[in-house]
PDB file of N, CA and C in Angstrom:
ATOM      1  N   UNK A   1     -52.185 -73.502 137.636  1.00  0.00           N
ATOM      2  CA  UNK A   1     -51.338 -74.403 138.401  1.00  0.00           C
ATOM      3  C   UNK A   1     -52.206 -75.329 139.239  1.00  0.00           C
ATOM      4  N   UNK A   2     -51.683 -76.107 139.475  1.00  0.00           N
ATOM      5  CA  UNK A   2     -52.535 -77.550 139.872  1.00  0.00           C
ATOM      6  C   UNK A   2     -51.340 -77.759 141.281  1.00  0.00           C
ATOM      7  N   UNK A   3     -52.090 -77.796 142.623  1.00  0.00           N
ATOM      8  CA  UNK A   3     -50.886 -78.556 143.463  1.00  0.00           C
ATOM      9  C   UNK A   3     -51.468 -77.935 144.875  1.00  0.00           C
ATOM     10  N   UNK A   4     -50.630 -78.049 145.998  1.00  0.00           N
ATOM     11  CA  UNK A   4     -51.212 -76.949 146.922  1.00  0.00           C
ATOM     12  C   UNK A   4     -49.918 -75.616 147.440  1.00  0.00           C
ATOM     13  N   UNK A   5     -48.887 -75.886 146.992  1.00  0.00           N
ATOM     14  CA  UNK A   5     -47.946 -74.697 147.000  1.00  0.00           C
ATOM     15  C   UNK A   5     -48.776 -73.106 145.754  1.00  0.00           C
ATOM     16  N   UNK A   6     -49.510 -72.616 146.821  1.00  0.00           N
ATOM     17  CA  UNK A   6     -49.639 -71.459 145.315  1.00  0.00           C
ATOM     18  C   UNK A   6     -50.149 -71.994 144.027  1.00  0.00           C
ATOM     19  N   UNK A   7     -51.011 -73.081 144.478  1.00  0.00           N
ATOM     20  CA  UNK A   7     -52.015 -73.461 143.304  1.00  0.00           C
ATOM     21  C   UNK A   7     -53.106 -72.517 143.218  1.00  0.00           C
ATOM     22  N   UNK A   8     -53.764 -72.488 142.093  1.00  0.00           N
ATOM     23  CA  UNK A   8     -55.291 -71.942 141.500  1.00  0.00           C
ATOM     24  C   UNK A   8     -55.973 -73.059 141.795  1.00  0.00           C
ATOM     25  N   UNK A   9     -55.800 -74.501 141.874  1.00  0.00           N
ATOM     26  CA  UNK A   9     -56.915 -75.448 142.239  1.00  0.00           C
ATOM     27  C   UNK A   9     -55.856 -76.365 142.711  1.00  0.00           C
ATOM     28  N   UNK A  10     -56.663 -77.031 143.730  1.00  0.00           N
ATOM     29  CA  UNK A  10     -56.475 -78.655 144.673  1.00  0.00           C
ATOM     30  C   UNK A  10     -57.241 -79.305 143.884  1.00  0.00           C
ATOM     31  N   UNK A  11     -57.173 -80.528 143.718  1.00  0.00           N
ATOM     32  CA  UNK A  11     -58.073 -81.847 143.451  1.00  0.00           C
ATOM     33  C   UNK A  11     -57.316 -82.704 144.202  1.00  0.00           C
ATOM     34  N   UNK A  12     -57.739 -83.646 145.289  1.00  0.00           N
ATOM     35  CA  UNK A  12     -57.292 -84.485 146.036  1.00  0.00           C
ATOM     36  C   UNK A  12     -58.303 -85.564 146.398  1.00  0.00           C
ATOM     37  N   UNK A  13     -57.818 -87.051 145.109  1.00  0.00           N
ATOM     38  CA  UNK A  13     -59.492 -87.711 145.611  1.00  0.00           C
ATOM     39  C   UNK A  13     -58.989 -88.485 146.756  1.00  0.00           C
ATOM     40  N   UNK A  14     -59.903 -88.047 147.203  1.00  0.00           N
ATOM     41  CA  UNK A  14     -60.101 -88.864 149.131  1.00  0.00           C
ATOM     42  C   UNK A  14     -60.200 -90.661 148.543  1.00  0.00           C
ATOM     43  N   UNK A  15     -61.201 -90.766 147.849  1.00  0.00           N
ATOM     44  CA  UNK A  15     -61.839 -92.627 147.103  1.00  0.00           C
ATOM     45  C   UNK A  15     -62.468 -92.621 146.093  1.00  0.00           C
ATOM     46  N   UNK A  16     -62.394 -93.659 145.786  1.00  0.00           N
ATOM     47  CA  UNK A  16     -62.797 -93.764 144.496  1.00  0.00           C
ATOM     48  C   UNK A  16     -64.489 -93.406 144.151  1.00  0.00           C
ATOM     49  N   UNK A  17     -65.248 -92.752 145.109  1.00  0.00           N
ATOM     50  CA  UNK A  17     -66.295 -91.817 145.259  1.00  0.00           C
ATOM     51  C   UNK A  17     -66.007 -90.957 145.759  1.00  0.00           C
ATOM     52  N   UNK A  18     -65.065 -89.831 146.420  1.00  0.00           N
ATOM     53  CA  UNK A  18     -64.962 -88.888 146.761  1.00  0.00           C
ATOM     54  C   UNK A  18     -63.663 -87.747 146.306  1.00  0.00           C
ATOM     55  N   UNK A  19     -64.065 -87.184 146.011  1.00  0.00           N
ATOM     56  CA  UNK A  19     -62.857 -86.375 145.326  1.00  0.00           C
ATOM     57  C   UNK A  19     -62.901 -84.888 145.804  1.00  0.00           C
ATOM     58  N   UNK A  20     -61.791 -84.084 146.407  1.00  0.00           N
ATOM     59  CA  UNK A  20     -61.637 -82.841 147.417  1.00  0.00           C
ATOM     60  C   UNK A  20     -61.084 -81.867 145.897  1.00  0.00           C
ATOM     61  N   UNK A  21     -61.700 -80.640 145.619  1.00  0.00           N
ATOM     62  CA  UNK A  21     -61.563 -80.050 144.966  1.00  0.00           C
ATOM     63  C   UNK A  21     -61.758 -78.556 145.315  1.00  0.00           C
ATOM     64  N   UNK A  22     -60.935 -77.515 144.875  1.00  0.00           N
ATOM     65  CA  UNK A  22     -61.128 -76.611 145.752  1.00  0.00           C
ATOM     66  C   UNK A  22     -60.090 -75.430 145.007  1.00  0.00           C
ATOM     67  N   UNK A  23     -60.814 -74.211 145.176  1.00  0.00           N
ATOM     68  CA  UNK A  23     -59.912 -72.966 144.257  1.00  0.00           C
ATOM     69  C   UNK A  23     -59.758 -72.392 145.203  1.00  0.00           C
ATOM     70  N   UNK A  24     -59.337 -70.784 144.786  1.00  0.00           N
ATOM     71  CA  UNK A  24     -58.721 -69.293 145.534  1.00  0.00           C
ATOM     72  C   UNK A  24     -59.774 -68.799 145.219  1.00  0.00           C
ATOM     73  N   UNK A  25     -60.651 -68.921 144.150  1.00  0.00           N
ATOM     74  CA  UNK A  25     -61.913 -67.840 143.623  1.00  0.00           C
ATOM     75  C   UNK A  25     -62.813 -68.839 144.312  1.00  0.00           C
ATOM     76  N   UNK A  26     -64.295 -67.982 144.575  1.00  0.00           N
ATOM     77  CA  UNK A  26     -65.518 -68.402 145.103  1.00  0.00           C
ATOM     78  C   UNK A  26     -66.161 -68.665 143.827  1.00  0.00           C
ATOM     79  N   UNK A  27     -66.740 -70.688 143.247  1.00  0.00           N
ATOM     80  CA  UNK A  27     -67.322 -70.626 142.504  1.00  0.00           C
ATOM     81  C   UNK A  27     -68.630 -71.090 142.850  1.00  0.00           C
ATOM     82  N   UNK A  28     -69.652 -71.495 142.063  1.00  0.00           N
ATOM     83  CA  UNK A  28     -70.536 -72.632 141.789  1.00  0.00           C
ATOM     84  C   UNK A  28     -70.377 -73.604 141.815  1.00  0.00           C
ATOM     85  N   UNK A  29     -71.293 -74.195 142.709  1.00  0.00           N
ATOM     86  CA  UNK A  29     -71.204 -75.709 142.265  1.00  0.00           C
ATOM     87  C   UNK A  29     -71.221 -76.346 141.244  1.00  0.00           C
ATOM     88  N   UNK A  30     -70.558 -77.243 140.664  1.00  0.00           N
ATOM     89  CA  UNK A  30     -70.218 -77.908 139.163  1.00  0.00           C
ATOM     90  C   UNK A  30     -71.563 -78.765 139.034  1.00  0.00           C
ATOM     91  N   UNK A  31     -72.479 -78.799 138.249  1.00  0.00           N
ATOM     92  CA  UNK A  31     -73.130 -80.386 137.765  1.00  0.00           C
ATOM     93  C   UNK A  31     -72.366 -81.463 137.895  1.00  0.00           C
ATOM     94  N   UNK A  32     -72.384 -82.589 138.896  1.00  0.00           N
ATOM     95  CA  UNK A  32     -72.209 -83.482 138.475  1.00  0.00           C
ATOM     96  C   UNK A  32     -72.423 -84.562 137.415  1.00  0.00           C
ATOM     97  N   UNK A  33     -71.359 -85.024 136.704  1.00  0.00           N
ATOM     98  CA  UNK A  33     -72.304 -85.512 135.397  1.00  0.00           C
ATOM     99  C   UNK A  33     -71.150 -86.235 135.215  1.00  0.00           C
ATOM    100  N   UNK A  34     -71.280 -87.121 134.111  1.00  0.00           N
ATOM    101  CA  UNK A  34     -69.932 -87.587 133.400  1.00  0.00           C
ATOM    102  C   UNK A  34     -68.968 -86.611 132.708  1.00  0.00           C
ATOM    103  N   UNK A  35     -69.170 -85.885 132.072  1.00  0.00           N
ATOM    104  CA  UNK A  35     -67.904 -85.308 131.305  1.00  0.00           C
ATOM    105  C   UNK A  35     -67.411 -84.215 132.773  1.00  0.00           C
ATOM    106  N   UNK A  36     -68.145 -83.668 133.434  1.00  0.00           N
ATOM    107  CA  UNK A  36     -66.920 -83.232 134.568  1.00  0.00           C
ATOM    108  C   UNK A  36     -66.186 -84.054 135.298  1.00  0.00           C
ATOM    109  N   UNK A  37     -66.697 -85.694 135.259  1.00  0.00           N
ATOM    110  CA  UNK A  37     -65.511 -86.497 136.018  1.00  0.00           C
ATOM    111  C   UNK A  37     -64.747 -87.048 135.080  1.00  0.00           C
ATOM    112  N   UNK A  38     -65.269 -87.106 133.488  1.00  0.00           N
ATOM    113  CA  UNK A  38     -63.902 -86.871 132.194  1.00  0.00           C
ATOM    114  C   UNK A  38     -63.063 -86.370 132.480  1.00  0.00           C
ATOM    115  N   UNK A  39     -63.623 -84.697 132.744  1.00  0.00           N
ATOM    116  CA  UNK A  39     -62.611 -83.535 132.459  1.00  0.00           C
ATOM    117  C   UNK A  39     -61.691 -83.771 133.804  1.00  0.00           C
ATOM    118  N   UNK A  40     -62.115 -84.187 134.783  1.00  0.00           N
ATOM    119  CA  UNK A  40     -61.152 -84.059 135.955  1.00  0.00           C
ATOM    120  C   UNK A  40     -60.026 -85.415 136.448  1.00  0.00           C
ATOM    121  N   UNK A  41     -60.968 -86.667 135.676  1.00  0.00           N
ATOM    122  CA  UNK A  41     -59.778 -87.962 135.247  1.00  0.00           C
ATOM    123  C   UNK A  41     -58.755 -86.708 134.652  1.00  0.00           C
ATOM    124  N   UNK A  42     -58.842 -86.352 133.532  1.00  0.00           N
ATOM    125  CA  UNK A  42     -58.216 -85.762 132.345  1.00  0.00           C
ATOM    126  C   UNK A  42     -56.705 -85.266 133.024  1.00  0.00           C
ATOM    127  N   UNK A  43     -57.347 -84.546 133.775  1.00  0.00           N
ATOM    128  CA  UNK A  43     -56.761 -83.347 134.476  1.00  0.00           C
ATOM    129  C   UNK A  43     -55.312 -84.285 135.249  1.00  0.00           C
ATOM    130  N   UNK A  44     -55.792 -85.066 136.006  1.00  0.00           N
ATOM    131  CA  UNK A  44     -55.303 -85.904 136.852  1.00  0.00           C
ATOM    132  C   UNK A  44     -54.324 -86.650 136.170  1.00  0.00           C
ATOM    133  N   UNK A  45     -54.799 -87.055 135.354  1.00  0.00           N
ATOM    134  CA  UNK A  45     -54.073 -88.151 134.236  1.00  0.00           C
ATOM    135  C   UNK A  45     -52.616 -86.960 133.431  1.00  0.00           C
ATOM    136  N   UNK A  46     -52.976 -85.878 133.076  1.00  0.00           N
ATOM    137  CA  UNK A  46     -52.279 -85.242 133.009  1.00  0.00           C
ATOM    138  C   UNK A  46     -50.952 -84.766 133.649  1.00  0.00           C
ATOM    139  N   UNK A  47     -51.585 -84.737 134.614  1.00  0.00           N
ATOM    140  CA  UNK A  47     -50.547 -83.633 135.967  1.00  0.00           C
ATOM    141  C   UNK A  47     -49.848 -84.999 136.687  1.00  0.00           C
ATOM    142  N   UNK A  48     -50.084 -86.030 136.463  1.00  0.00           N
ATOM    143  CA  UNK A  48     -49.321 -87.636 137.154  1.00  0.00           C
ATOM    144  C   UNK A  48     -48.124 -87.723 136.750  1.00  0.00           C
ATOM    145  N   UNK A  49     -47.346 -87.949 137.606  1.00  0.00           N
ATOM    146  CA  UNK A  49     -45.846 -88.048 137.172  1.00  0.00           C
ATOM    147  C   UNK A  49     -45.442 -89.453 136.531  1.00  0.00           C
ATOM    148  N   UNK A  50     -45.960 -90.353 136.920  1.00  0.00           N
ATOM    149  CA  UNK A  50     -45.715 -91.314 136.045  1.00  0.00           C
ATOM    150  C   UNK A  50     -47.161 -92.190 135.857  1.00  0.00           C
ATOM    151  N   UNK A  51     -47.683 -92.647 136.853  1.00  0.00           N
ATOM    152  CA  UNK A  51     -49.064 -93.640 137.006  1.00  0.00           C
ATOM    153  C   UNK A  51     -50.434 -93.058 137.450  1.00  0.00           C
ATOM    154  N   UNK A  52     -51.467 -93.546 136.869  1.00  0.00           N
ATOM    155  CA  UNK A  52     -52.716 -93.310 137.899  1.00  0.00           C
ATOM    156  C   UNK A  52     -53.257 -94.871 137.564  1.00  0.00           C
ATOM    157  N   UNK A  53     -54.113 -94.779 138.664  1.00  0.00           N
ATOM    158  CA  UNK A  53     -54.516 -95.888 138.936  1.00  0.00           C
ATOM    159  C   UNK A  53     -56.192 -96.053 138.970  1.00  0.00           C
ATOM    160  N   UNK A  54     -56.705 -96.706 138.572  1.00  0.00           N
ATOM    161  CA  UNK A  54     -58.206 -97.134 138.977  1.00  0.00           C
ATOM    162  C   UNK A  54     -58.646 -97.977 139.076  1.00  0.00           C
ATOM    163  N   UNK A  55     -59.661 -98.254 140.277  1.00  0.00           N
ATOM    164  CA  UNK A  55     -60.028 -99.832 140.326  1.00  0.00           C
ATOM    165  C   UNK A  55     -60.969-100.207 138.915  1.00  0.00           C
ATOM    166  N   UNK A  56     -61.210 -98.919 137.880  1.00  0.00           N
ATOM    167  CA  UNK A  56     -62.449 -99.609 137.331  1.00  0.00           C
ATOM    168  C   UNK A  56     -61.490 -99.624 136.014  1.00  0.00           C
ATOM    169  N   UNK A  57     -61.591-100.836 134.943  1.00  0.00           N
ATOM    170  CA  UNK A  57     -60.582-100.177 133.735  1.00  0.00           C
ATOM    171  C   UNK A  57     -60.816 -99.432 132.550  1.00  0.00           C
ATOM    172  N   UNK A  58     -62.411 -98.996 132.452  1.00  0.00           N
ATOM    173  CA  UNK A  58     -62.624 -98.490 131.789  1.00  0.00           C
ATOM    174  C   UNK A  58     -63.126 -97.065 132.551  1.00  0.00           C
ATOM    175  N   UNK A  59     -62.191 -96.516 133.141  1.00  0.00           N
ATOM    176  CA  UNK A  59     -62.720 -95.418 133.421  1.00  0.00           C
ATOM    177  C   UNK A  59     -62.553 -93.717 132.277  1.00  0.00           C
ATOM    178  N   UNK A  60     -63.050 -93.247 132.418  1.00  0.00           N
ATOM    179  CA  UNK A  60     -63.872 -91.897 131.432  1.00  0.00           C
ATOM    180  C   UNK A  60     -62.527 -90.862 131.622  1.00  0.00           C
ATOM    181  N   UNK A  61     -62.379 -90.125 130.407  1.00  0.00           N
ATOM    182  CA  UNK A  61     -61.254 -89.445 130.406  1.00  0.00           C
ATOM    183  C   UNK A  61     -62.136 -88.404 128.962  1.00  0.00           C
ATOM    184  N   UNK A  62     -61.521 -87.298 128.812  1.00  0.00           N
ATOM    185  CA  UNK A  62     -61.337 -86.560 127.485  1.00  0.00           C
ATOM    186  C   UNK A  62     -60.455 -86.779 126.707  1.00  0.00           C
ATOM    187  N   UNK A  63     -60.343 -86.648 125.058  1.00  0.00           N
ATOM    188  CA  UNK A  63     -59.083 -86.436 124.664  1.00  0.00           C
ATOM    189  C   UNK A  63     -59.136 -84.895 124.323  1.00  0.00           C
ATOM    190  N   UNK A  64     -57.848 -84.911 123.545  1.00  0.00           N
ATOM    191  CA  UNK A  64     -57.827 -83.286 123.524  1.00  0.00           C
ATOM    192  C   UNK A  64     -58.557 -82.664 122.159  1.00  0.00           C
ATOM    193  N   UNK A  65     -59.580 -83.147 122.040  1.00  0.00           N
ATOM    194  CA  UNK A  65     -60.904 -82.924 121.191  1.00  0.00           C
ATOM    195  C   UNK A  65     -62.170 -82.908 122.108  1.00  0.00           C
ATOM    196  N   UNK A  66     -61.898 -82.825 123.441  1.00  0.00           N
ATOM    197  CA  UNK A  66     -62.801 -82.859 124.456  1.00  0.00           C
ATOM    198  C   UNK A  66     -63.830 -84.288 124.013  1.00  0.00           C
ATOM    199  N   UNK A  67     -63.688 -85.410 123.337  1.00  0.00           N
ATOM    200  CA  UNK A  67     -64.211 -86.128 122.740  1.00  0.00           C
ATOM    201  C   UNK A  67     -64.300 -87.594 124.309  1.00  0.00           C
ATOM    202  N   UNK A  68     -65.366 -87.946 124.806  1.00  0.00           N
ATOM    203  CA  UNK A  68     -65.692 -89.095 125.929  1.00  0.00           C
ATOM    204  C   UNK A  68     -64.796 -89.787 125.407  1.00  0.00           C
ATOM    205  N   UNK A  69     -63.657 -90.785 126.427  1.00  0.00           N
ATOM    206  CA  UNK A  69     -63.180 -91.973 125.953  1.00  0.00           C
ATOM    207  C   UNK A  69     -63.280 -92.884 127.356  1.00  0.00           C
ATOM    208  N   UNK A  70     -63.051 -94.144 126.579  1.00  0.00           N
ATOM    209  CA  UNK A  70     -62.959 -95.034 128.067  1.00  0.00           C
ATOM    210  C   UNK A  70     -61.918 -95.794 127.991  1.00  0.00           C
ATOM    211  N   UNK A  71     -60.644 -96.051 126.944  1.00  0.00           N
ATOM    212  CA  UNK A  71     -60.108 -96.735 126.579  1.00  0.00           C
ATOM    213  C   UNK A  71     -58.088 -95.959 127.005  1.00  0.00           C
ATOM    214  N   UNK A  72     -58.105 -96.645 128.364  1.00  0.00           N
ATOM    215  CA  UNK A  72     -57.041 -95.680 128.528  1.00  0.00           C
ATOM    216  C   UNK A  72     -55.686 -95.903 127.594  1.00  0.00           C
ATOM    217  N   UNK A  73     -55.660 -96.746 126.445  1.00  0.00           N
ATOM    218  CA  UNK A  73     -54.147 -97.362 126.136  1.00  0.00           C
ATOM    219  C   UNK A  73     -54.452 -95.860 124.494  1.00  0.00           C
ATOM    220  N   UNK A  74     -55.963 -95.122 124.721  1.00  0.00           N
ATOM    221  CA  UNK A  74     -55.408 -94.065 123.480  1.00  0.00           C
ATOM    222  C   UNK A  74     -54.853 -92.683 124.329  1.00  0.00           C
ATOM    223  N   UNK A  75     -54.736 -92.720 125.642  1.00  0.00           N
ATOM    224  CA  UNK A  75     -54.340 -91.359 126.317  1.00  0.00           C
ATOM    225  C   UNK A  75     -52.922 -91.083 125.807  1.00  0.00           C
ATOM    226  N   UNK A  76     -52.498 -89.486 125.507  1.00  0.00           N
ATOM    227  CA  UNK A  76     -51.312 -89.893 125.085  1.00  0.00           C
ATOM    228  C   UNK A  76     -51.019 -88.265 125.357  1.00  0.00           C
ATOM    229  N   UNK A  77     -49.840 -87.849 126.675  1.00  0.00           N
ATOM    230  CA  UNK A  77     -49.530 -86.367 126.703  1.00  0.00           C
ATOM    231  C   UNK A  77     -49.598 -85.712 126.197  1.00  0.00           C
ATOM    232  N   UNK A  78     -48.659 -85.802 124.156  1.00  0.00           N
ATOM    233  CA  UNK A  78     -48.306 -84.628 123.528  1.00  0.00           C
ATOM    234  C   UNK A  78     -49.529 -84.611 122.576  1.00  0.00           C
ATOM    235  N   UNK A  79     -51.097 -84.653 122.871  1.00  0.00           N
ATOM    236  CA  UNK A  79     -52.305 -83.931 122.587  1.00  0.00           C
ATOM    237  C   UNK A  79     -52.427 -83.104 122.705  1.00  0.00           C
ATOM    238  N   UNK A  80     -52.176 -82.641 124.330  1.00  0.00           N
ATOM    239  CA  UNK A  80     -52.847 -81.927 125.073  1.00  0.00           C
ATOM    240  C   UNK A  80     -51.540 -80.374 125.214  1.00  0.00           C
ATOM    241  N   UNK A  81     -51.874 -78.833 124.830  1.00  0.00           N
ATOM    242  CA  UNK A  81     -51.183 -77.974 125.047  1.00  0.00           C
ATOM    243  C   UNK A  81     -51.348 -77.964 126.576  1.00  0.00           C
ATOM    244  N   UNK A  82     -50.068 -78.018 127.420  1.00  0.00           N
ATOM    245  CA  UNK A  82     -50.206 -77.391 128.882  1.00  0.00           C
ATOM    246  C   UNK A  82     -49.839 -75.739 128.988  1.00  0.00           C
ATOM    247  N   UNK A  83     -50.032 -75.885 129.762  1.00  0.00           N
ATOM    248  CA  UNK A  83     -48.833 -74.282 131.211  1.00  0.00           C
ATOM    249  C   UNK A  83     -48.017 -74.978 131.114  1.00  0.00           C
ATOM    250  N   UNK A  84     -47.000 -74.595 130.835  1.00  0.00           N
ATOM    251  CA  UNK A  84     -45.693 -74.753 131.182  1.00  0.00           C
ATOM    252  C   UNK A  84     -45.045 -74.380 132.644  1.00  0.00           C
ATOM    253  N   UNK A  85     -45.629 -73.167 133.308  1.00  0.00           N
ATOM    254  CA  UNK A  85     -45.913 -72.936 134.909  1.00  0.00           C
ATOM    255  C   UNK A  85     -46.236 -73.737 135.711  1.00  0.00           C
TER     256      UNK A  85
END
């Protein structure tokens, strides 16, 4: 679950350089790199009820082949299996 009611993780980006992320379990710090700010566009882009927004337009996403994209007009929900929770 994604949210802060009885979520397993927060993601809350503060700006478009800062992003608040945060579990219930004690982890490691992540590598910063590109495919973890893929995987966490991804995430975001996912869990949006209708829009996300970015100042940049080619910003980095996964598809559900975990495959780099930058091209947001191929994102498309029914790729991706969710939780239904």
């Amino acid at each position: 679950m994604v949210g802060f009611a009885n979520a397993e993780v927060i993601i809350y980006p503060l700006s478009r350089h800062v992003l608040l992320y945060g579990t219930r379990l004690q982890t490691s710090v992540a590598p910063l790199n590109e495919m973890l700010i893929a995987r966490l566009n991804t995430l975001m882009m996912l869990k949006a009820n209708e829009q996300v927004f970015s100042w940049k337009p080619d910003f980095c996403w996964l598809d559900h082949f975990e495959h780099y994209q930058t091209d947001w007009r191929l994102f498309a929900n029914d790729g991706f299996a969710l939780d239904a929770s």
